[in-house]
C-alpha atoms as a PDB file:
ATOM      1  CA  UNK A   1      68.176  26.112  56.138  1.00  0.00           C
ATOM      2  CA  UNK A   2      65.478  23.991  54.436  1.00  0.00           C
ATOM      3  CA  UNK A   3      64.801  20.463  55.794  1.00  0.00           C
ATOM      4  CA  UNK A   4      66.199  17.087  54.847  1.00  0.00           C
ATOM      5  CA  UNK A   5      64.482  14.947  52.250  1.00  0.00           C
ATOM      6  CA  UNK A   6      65.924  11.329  51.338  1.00  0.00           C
ATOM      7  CA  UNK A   7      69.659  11.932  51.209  1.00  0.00           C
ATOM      8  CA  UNK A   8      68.673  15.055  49.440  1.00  0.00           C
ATOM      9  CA  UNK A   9      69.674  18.930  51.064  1.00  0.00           C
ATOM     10  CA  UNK A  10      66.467  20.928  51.213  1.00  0.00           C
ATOM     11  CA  UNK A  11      65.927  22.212  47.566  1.00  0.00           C
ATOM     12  CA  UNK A  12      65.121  26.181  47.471  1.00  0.00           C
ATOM     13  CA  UNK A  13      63.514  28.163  44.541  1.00  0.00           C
ATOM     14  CA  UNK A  14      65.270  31.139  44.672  1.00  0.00           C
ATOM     15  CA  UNK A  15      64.339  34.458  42.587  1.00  0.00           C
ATOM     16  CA  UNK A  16      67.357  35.882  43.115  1.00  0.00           C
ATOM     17  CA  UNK A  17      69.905  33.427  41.666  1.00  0.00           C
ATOM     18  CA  UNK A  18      71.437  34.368  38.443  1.00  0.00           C
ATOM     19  CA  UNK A  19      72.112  30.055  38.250  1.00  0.00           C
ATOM     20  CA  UNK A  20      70.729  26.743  39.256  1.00  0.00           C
ATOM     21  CA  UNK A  21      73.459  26.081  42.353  1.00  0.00           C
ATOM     22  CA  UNK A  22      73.833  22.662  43.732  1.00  0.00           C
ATOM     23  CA  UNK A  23      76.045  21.374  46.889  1.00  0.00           C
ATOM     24  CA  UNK A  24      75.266  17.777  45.999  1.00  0.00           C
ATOM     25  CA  UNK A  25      77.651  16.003  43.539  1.00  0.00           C
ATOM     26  CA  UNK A  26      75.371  13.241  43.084  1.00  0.00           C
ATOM     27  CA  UNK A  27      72.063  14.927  41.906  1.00  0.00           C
ATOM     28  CA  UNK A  28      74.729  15.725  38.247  1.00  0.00           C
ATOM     29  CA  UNK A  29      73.530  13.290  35.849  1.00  0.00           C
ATOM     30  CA  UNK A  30      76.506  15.198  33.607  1.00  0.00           C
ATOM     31  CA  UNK A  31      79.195  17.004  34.294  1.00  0.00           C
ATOM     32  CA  UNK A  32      82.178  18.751  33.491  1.00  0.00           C
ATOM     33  CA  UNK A  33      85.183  19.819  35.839  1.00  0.00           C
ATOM     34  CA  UNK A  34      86.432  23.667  35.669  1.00  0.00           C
ATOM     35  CA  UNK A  35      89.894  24.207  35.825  1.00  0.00           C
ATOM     36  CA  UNK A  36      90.124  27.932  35.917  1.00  0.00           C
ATOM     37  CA  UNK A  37      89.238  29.827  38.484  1.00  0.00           C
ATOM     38  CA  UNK A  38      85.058  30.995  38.624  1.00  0.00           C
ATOM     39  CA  UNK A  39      83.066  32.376  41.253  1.00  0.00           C
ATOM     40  CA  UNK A  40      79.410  33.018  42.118  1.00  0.00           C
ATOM     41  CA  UNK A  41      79.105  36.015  44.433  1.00  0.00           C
ATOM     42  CA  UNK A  42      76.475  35.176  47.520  1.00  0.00           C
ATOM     43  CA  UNK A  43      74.380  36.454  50.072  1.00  0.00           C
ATOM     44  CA  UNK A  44      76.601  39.036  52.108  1.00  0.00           C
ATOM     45  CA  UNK A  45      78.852  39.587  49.065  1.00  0.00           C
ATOM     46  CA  UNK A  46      80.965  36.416  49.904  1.00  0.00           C
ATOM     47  CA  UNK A  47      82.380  34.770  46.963  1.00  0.00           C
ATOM     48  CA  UNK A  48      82.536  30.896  46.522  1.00  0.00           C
ATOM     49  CA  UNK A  49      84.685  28.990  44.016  1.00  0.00           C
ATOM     50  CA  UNK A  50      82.489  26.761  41.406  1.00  0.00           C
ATOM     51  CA  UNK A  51      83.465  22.978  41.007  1.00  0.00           C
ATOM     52  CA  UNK A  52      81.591  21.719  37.661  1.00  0.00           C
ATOM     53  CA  UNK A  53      79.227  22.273  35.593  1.00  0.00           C
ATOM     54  CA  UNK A  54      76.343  20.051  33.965  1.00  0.00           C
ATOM     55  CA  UNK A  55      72.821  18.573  34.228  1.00  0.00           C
ATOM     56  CA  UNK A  56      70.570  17.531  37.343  1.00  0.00           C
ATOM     57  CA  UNK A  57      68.181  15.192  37.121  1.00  0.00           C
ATOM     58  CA  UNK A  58      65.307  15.774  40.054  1.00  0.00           C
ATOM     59  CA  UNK A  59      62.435  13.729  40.755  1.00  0.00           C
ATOM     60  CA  UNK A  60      59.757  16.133  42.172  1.00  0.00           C
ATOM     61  CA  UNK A  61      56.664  14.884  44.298  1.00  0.00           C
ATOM     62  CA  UNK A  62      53.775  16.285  43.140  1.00  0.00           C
ATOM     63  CA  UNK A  63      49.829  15.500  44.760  1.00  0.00           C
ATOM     64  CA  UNK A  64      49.367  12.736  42.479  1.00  0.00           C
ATOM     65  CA  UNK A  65      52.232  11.548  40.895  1.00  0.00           C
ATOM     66  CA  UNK A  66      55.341  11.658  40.689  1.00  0.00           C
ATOM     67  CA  UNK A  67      58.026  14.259  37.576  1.00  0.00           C
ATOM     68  CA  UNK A  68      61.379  14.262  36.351  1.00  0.00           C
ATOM     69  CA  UNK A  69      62.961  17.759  36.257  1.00  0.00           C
ATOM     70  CA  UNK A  70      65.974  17.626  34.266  1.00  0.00           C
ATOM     71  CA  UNK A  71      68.068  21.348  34.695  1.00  0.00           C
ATOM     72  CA  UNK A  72      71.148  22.049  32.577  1.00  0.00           C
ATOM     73  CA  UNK A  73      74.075  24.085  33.156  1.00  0.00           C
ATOM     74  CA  UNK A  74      73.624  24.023  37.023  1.00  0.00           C
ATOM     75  CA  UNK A  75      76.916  24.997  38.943  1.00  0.00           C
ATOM     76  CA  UNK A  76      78.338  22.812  41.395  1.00  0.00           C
ATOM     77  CA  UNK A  77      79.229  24.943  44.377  1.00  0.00           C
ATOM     78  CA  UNK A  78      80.349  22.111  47.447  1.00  0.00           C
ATOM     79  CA  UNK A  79      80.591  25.282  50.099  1.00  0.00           C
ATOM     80  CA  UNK A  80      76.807  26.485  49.139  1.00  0.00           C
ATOM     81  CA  UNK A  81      74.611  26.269  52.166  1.00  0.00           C
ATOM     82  CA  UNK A  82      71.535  24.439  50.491  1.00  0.00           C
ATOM     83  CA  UNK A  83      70.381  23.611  46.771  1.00  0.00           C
ATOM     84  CA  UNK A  84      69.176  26.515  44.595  1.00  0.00           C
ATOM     85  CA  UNK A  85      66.775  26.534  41.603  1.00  0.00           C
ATOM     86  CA  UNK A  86      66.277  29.954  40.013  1.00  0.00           C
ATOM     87  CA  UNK A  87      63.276  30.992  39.166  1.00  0.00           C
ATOM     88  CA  UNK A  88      64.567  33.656  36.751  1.00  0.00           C
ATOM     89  CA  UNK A  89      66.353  30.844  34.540  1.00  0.00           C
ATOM     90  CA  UNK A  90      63.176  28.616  34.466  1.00  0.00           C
ATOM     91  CA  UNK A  91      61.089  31.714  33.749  1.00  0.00           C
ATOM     92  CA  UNK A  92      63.344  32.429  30.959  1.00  0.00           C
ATOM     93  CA  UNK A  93      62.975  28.776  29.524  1.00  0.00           C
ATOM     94  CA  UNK A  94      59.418  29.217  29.105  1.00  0.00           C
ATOM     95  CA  UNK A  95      58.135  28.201  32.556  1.00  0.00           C
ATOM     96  CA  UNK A  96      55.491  30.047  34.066  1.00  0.00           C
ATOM     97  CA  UNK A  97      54.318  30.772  37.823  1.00  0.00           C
ATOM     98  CA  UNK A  98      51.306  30.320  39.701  1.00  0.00           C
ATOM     99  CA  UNK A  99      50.751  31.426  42.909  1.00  0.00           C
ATOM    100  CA  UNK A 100      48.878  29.461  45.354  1.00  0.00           C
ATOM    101  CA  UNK A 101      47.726  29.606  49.615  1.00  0.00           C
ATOM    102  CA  UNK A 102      51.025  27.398  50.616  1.00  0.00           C
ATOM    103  CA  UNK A 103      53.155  28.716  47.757  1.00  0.00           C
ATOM    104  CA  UNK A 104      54.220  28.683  44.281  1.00  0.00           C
ATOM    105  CA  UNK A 105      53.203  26.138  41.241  1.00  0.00           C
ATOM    106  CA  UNK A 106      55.791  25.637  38.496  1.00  0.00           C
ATOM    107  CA  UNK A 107      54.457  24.754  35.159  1.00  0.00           C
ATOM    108  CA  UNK A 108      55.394  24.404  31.170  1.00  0.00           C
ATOM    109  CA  UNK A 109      52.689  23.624  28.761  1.00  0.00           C
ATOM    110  CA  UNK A 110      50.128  23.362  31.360  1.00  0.00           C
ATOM    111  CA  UNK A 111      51.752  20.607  32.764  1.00  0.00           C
ATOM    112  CA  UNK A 112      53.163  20.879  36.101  1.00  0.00           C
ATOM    113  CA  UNK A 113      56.310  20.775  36.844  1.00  0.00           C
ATOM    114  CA  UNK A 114      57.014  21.186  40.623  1.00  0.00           C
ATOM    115  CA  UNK A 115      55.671  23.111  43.909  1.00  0.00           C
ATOM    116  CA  UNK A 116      57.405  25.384  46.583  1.00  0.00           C
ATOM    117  CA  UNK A 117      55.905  25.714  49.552  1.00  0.00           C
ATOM    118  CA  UNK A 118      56.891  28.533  52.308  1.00  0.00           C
ATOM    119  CA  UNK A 119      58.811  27.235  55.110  1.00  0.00           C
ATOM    120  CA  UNK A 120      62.035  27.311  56.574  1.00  0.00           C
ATOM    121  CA  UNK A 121      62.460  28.801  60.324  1.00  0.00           C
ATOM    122  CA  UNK A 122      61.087  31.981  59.162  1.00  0.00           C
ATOM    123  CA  UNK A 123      58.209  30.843  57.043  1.00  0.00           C
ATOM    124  CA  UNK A 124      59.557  32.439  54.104  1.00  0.00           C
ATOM    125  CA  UNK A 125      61.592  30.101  51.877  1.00  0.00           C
ATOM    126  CA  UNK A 126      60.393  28.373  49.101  1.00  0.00           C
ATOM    127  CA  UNK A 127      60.924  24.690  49.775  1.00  0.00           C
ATOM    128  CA  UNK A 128      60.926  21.943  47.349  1.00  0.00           C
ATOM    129  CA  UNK A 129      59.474  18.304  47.269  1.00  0.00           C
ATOM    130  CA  UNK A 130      61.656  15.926  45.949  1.00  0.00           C
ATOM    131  CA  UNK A 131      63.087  12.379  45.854  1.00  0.00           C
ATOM    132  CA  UNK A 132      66.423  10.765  46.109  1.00  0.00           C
ATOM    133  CA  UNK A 133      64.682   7.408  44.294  1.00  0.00           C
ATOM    134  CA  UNK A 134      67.379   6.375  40.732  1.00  0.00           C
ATOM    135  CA  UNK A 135      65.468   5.429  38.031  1.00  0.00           C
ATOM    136  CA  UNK A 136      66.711   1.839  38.361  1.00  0.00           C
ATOM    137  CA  UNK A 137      63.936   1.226  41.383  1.00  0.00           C
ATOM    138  CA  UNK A 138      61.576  -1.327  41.299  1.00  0.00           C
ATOM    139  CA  UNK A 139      58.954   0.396  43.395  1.00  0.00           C
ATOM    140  CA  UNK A 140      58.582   4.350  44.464  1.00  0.00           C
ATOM    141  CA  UNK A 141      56.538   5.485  47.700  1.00  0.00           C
ATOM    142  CA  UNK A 142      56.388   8.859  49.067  1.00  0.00           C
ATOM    143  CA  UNK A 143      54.247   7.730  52.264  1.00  0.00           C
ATOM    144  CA  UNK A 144      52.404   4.744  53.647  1.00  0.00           C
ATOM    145  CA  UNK A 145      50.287   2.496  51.569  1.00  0.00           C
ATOM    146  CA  UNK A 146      47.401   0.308  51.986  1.00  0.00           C
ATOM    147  CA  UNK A 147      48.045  -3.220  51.707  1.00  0.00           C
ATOM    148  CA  UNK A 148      45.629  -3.183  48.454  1.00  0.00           C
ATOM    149  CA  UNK A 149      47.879  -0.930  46.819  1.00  0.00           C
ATOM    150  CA  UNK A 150      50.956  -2.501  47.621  1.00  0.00           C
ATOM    151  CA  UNK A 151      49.327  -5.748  46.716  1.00  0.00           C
ATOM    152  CA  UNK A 152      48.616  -4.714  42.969  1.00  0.00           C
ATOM    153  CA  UNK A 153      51.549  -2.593  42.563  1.00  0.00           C
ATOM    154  CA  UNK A 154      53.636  -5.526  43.121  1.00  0.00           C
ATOM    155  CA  UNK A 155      52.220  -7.609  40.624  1.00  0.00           C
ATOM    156  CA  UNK A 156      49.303  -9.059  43.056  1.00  0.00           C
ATOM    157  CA  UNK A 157      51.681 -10.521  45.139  1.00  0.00           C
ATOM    158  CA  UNK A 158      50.506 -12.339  48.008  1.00  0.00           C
ATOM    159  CA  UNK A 159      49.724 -10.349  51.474  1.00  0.00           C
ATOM    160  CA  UNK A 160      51.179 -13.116  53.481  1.00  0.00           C
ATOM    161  CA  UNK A 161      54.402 -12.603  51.275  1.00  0.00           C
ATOM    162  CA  UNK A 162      54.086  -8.519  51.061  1.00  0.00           C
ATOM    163  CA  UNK A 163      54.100  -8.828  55.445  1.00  0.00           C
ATOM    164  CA  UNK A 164      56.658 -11.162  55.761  1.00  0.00           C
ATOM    165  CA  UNK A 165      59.010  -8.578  53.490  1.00  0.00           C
ATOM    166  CA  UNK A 166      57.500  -5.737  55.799  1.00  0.00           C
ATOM    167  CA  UNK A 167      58.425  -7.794  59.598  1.00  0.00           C
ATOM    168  CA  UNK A 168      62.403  -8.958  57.963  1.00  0.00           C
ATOM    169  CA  UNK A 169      62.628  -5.736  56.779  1.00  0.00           C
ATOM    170  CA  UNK A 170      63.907  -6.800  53.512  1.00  0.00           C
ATOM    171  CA  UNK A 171      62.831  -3.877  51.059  1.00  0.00           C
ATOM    172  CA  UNK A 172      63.981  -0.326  52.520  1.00  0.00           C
ATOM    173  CA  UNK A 173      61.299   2.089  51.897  1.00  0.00           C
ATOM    174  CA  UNK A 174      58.062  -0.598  52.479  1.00  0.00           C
ATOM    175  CA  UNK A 175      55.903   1.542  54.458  1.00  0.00           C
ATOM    176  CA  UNK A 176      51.737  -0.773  54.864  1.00  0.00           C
ATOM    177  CA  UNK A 177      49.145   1.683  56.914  1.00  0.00           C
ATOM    178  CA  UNK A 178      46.692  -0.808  58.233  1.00  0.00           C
ATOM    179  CA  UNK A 179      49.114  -4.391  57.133  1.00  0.00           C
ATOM    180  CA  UNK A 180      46.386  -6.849  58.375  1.00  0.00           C
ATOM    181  CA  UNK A 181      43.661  -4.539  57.127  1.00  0.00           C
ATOM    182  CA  UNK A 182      42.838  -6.699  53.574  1.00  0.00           C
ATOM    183  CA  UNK A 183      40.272  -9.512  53.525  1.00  0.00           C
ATOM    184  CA  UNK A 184      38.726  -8.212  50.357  1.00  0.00           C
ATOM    185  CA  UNK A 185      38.455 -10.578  47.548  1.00  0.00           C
ATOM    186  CA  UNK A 186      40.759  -9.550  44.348  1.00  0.00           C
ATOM    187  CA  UNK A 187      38.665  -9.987  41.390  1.00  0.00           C
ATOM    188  CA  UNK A 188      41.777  -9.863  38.930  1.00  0.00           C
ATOM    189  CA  UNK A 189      43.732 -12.901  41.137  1.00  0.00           C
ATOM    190  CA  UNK A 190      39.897 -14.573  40.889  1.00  0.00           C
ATOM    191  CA  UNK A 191      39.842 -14.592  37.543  1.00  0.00           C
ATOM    192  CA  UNK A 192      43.416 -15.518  37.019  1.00  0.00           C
ATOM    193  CA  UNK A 193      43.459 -18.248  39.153  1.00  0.00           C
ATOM    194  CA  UNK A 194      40.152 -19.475  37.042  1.00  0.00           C
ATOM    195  CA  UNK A 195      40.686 -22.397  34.550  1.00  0.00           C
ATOM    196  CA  UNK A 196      37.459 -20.823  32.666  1.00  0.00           C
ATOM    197  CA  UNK A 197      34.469 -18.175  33.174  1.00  0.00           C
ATOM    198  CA  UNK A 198      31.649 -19.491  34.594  1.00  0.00           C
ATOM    199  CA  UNK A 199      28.672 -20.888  32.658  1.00  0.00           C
ATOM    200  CA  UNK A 200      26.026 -17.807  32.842  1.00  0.00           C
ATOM    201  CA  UNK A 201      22.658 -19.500  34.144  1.00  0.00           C
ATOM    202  CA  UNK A 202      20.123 -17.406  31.828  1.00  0.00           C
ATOM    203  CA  UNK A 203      20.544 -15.775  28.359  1.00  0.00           C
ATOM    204  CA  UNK A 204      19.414 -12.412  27.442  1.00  0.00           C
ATOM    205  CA  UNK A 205      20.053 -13.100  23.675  1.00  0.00           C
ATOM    206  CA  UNK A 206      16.687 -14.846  21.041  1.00  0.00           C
ATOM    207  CA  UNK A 207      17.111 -16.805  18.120  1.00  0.00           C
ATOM    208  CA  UNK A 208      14.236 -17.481  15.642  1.00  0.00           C
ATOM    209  CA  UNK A 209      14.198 -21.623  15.143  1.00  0.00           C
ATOM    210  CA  UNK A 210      17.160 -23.250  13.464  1.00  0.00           C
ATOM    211  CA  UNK A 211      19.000 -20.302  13.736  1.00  0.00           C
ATOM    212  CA  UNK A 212      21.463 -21.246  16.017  1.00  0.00           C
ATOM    213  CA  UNK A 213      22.517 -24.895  16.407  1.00  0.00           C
ATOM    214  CA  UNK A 214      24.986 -26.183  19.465  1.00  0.00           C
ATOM    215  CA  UNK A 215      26.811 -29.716  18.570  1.00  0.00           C
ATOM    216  CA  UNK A 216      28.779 -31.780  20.803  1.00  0.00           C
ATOM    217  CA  UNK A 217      31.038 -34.738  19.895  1.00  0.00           C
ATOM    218  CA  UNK A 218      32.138 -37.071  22.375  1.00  0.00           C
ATOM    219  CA  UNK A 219      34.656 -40.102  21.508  1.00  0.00           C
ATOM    220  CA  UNK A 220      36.532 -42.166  20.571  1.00  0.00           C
ATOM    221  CA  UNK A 221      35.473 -43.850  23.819  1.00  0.00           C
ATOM    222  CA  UNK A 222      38.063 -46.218  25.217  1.00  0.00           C
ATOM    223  CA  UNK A 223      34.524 -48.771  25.411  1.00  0.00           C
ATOM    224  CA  UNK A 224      32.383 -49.417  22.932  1.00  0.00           C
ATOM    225  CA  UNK A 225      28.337 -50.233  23.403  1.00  0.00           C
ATOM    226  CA  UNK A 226      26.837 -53.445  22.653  1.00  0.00           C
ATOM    227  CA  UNK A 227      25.918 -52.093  19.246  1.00  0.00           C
ATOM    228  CA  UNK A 228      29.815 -51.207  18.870  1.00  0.00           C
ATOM    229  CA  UNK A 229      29.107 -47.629  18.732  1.00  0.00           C
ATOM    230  CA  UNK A 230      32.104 -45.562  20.211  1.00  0.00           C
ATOM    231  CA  UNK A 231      31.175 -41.757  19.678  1.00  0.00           C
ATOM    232  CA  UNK A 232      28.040 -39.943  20.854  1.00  0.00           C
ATOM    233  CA  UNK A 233      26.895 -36.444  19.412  1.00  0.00           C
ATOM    234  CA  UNK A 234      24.362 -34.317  20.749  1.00  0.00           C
ATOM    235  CA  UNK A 235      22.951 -31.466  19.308  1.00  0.00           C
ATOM    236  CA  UNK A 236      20.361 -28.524  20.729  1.00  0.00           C
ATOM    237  CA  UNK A 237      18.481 -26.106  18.778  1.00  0.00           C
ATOM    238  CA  UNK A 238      18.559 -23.042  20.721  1.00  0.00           C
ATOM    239  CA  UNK A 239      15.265 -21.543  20.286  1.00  0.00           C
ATOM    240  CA  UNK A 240      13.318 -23.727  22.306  1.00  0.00           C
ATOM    241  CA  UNK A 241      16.110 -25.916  24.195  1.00  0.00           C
ATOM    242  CA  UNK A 242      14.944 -28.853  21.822  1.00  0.00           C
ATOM    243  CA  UNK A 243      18.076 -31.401  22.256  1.00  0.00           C
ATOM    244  CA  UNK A 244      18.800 -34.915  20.042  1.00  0.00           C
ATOM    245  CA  UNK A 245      20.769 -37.453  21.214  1.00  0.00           C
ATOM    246  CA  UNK A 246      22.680 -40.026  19.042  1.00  0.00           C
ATOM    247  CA  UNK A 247      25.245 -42.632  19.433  1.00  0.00           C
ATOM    248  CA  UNK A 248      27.920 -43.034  15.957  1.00  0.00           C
END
């Protein structure tokens, strides 16, 4: 029997199967109740009543990322001993097969779709990677992550905050490898946090004379000078830094 993932019975890609077979009720995104009496013939010619029919929705962990598999007309068989996908049906729908070291690589328009890797007690069943995650979730992790990760993921919430939901154990599923490991500087909370960019200290760019003026108005001041002036302009040409200085 193939191993537990999530709340998910281990997922098999069977060649054999004439169907997609599912024991899980909740993996049907549709479905449909029979009322007469069908049966799937299985391994030692034993024959097991089918439930329903309809579509499963799977959410397959591949290196990288993570798919969607979405598989129609799948029987629901309650007394089937694990999950079955068959191979002939997707090979049929236009899916093709590539054969790798630790298994098999399921793809459709050279995108991939899902792998099997051999395992089971004897080494020989084709076990699939998937997730129990709904697509209501906020946040999906197949493993550990670094604090960094976690930190920008969530929005670039604080680490103080990220730990404190780790230690109450608030958020099922928050998995930090290294928690304390982050005293990097975050150059996108940097510049958020800035009011404005700072003032670069050279300029690369040349202006020929009176090319490029730079004026600056200052008033109405609350005070006014002895000659009752209240606003003061400056102006630079940028060439050669030449600056003029009035009061209005």
């Amino acid at each position: 029997m193939a191993s537990v993932i999530g709340s998910i019975t281990g997922i098999l890609l069977d060649c054999a199967a004439t169907s997609h077979m599912f024991m899980e009720y909740h993996l049907f995104i549709t479905y449909e109740a029979l009322t007469n009496n069908k049966y799937i013939t299985v391994g030692g010619r034993h024959r097991v009543p089918v439930a329903g029919i309809g579509s499963v929705s799977l959410n397959m962990i591949l290196p990288n990322r993570t798919s969607t598999l979405t598989l129609t007309d799948a029987f629901h068989i309650p007394t089937l001993g694990a999950n079955l996908i068959s191979l002939g049906v997707l090979h049929r729908k236009g899916a093709s097969v590539q054969s790798w070291i630790n298994g098999l690589i399921i793809s459709k328009n050279n995108e991939d779709l899902f792998s099997a890797t051999l395992g089971g007690s004897t080494g020989t069943l084709y076990q699939i990677q998937c997730t129990d995650y709904n697509q209501e979730s906020a946040y999906v992790s197949t493993g550990p992550l670094s604090m960094c990760l976690w930190h920008h993921q969530m929005g670039h919430l604080s680490p103080k905050m990220i730990n404190s939901m780790l230690y109450e154990r608030v958020v099922k599923g928050l998995e930090i490898r290294a928690p304390k490991d982050f005293d990097q500087l975050c150059n996108a909370c940097a510049n958020g946090k800035s009011h404005c960019s700072p003032m670069p200290e050279t300029s690369a760019s040349k202006y020929s004379k009176m090319e490029l003026l730079i004026m600056d108005l200052t008033g109405l001041m609350t005070v006014p000078t002895w000659d009752s002036y209240q606003y003061a302009l400056v102006v630079i040409e940028v060439s050669c830094r030449y600056a003029v200085g009035q009061l209005l």
